[in-house]
N, C-alpha and C. Protein backbone atom coordinates (compact mmCIF):
# COMPACT_ATOMS: atom_id res chain seq x y z
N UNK A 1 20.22 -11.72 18.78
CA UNK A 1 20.26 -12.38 17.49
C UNK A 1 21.59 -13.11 17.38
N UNK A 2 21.37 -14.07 16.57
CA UNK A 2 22.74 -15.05 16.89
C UNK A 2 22.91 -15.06 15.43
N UNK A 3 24.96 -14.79 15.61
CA UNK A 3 25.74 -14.59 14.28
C UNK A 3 25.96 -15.33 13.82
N UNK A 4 24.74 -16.18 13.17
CA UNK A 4 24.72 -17.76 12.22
C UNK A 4 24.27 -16.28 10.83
N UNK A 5 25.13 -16.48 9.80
CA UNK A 5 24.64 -15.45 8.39
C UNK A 5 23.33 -16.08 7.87
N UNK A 6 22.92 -17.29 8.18
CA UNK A 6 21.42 -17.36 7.78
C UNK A 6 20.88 -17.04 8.39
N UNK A 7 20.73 -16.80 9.71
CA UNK A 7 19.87 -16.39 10.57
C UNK A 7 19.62 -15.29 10.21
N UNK A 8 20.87 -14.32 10.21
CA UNK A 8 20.86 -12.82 9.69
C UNK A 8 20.11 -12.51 8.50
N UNK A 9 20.07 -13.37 7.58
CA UNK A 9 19.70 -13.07 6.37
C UNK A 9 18.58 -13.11 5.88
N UNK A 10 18.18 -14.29 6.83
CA UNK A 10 16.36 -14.48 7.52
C UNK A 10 15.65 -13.56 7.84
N UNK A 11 15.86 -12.77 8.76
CA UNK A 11 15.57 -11.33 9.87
C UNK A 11 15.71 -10.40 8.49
N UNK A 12 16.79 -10.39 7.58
CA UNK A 12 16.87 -9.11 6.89
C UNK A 12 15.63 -9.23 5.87
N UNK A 13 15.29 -11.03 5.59
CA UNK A 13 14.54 -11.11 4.37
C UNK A 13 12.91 -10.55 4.59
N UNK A 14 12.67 -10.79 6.10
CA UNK A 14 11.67 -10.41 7.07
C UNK A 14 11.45 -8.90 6.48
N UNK A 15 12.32 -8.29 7.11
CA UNK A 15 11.94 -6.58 7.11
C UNK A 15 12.28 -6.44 5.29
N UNK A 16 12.55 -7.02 4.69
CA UNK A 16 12.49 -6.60 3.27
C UNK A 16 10.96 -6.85 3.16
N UNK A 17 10.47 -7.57 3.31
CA UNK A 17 8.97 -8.04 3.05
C UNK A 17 8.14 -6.93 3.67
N UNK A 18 8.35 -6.87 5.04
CA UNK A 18 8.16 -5.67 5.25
C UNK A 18 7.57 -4.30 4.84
N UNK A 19 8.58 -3.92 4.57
CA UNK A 19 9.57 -2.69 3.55
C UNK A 19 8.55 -2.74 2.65
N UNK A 20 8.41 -4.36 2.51
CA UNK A 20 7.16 -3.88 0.23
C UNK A 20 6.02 -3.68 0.93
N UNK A 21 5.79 -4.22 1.99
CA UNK A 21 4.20 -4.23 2.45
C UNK A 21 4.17 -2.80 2.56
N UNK A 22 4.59 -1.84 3.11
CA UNK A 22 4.32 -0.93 3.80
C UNK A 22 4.63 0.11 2.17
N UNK A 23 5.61 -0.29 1.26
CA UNK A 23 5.53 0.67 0.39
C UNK A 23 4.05 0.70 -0.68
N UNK A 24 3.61 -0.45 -0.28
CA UNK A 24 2.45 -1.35 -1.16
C UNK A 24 1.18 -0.05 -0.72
N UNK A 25 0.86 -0.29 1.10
CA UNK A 25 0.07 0.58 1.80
C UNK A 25 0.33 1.86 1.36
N UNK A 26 1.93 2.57 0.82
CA UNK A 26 1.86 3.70 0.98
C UNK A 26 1.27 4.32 -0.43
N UNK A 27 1.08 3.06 -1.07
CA UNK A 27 0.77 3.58 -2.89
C UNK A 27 -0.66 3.43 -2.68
N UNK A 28 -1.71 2.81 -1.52
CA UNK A 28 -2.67 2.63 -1.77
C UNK A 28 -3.31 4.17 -1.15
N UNK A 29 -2.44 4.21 -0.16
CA UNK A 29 -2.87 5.66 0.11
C UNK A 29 -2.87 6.98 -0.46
N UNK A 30 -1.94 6.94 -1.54
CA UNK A 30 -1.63 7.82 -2.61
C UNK A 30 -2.85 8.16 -3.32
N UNK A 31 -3.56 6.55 -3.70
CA UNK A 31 -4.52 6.70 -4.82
C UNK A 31 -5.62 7.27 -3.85
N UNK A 32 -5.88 6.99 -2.91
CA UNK A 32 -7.04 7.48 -1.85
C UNK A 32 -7.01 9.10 -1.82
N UNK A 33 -5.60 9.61 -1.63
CA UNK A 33 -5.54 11.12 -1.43
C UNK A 33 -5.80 11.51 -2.85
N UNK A 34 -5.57 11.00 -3.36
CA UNK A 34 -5.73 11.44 -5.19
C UNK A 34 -7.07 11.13 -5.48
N UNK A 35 -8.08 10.42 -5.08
CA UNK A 35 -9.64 10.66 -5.23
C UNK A 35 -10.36 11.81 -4.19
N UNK A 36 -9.40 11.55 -3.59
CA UNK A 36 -9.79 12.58 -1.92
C UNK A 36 -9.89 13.75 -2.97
N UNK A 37 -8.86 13.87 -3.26
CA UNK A 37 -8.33 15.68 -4.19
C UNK A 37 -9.77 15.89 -4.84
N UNK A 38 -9.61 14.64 -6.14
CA UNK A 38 -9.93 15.06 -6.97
C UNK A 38 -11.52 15.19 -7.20
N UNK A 39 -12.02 14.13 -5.91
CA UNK A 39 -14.01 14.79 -5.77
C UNK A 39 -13.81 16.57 -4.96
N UNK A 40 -13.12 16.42 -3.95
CA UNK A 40 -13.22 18.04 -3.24
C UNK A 40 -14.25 17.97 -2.34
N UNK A 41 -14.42 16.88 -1.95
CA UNK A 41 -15.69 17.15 -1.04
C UNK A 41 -14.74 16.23 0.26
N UNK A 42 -13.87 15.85 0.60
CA UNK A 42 -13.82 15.93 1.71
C UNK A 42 -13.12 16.45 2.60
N UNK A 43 -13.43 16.38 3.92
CA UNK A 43 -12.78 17.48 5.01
C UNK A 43 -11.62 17.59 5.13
N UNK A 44 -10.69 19.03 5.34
CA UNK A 44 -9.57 18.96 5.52
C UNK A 44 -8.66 17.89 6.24
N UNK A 45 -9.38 17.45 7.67
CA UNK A 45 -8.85 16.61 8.29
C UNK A 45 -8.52 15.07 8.16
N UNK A 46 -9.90 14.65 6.61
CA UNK A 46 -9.51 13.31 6.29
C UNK A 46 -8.56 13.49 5.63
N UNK A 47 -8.42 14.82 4.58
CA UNK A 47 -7.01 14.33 3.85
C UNK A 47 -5.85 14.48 4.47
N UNK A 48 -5.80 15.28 5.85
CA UNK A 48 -4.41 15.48 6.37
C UNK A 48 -4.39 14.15 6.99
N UNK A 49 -5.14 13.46 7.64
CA UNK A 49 -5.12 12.39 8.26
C UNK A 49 -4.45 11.28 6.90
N UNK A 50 -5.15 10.95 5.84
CA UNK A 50 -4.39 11.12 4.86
C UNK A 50 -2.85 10.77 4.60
N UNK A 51 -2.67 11.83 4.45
CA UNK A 51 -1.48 12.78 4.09
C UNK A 51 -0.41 11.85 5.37
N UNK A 52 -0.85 11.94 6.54
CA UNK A 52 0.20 11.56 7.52
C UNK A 52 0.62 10.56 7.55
N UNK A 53 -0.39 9.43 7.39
CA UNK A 53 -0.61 7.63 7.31
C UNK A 53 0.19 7.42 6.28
N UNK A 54 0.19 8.08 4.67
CA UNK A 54 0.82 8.01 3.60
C UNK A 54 2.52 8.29 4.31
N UNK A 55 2.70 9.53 4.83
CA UNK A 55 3.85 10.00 5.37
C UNK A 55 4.78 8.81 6.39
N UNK A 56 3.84 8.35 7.12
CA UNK A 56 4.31 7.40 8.46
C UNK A 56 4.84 6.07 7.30
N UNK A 57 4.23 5.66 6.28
CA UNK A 57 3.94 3.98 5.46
C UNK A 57 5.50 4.36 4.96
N UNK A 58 5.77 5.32 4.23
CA UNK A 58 6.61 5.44 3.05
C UNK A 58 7.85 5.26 4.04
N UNK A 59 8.14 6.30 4.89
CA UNK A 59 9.24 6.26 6.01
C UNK A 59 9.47 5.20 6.39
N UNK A 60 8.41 4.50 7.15
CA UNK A 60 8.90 3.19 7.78
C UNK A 60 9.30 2.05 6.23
N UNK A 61 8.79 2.18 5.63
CA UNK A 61 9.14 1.14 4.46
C UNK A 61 10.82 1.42 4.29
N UNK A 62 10.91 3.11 4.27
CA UNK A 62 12.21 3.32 4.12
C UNK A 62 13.13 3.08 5.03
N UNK A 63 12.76 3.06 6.32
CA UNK A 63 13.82 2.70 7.16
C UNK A 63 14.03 1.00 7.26
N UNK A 64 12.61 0.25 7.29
CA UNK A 64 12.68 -1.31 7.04
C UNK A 64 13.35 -1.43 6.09
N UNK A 65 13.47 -1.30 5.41
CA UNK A 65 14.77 -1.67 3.52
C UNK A 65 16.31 -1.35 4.24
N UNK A 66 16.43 0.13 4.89
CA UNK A 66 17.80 0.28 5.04
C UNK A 66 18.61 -0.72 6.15
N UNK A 67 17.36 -1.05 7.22
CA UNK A 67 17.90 -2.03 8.15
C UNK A 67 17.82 -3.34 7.45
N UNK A 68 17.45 -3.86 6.46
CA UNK A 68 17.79 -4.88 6.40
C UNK A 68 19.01 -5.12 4.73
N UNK A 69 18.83 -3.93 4.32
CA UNK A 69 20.25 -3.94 4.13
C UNK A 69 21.54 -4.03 4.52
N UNK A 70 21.43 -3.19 6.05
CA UNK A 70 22.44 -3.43 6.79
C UNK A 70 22.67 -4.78 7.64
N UNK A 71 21.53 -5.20 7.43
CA UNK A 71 21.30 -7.02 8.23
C UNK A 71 22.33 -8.05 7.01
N UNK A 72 21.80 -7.27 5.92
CA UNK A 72 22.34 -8.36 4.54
C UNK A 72 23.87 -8.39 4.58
N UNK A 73 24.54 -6.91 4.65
CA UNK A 73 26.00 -6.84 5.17
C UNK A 73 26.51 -7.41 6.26
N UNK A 74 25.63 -7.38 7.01
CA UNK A 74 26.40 -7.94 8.14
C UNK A 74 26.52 -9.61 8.45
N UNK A 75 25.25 -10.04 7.48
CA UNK A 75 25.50 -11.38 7.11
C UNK A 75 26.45 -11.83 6.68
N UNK A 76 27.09 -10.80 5.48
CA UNK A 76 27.97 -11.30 4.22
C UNK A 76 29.14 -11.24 5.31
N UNK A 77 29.26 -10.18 6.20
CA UNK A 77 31.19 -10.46 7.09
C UNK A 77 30.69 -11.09 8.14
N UNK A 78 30.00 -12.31 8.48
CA UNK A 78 29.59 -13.05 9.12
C UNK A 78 29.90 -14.27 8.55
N UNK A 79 30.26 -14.58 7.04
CA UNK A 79 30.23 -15.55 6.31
C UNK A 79 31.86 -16.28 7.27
N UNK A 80 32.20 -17.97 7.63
CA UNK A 80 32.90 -18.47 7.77
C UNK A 80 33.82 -17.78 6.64
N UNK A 81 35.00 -17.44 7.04
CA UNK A 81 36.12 -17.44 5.88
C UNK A 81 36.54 -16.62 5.65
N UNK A 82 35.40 -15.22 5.63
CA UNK A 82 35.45 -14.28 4.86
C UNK A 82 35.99 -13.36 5.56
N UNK A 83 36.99 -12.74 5.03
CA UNK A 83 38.02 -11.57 5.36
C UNK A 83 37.71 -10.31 4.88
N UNK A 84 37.78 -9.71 6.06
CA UNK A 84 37.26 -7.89 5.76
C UNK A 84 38.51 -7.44 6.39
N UNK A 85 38.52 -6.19 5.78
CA UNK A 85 39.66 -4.88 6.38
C UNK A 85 38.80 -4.71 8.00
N UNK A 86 39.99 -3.76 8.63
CA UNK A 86 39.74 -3.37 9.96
C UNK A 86 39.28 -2.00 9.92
N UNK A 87 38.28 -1.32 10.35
CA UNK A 87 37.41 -0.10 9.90
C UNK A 87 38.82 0.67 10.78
């Protein structure tokens, strides 16, 4: 990836989109396990199956947001000009 801050900021805006898609999937799966519950008629294994897909959506949404938070920072001390301390 090349340290142009739009470029960066591009890639970060990417996995933000991301990030909603997958938190979007993880609310649709919510409502699914929540009809699942609430008829009782189906098999343990659809709702754990379920349960996991919901588990896998939410995580990755969460880790897509944090990386492209950290994409967004690294844009901003990428900016021509801009002066940061030395870690």
């Amino acid at each position: 990836m090349s340290a142009v801050p739009e470029v960066i900021t591009a890639h970060a805006m990417v996995l933000q989109s991301d990030a909603h898609a997958l938190a979007e999937c993880a609310e649709r799966l919510r409502k699914i396990e929540a009809k699942l519950e609430e008829a009782g008629a189906a098999p343990p294994w659809l709702r754990q199956s379920v349960r996991a897909h919901l588990a896998a959506c939410a995580a990755a949404s969460a880790d897509l947001a944090e990386a492209s938070a950290w994409l967004r920072r690294y844009a901003a001390i990428t900016q021509p000009g801009v002066r940061h301390a030395p870690h």
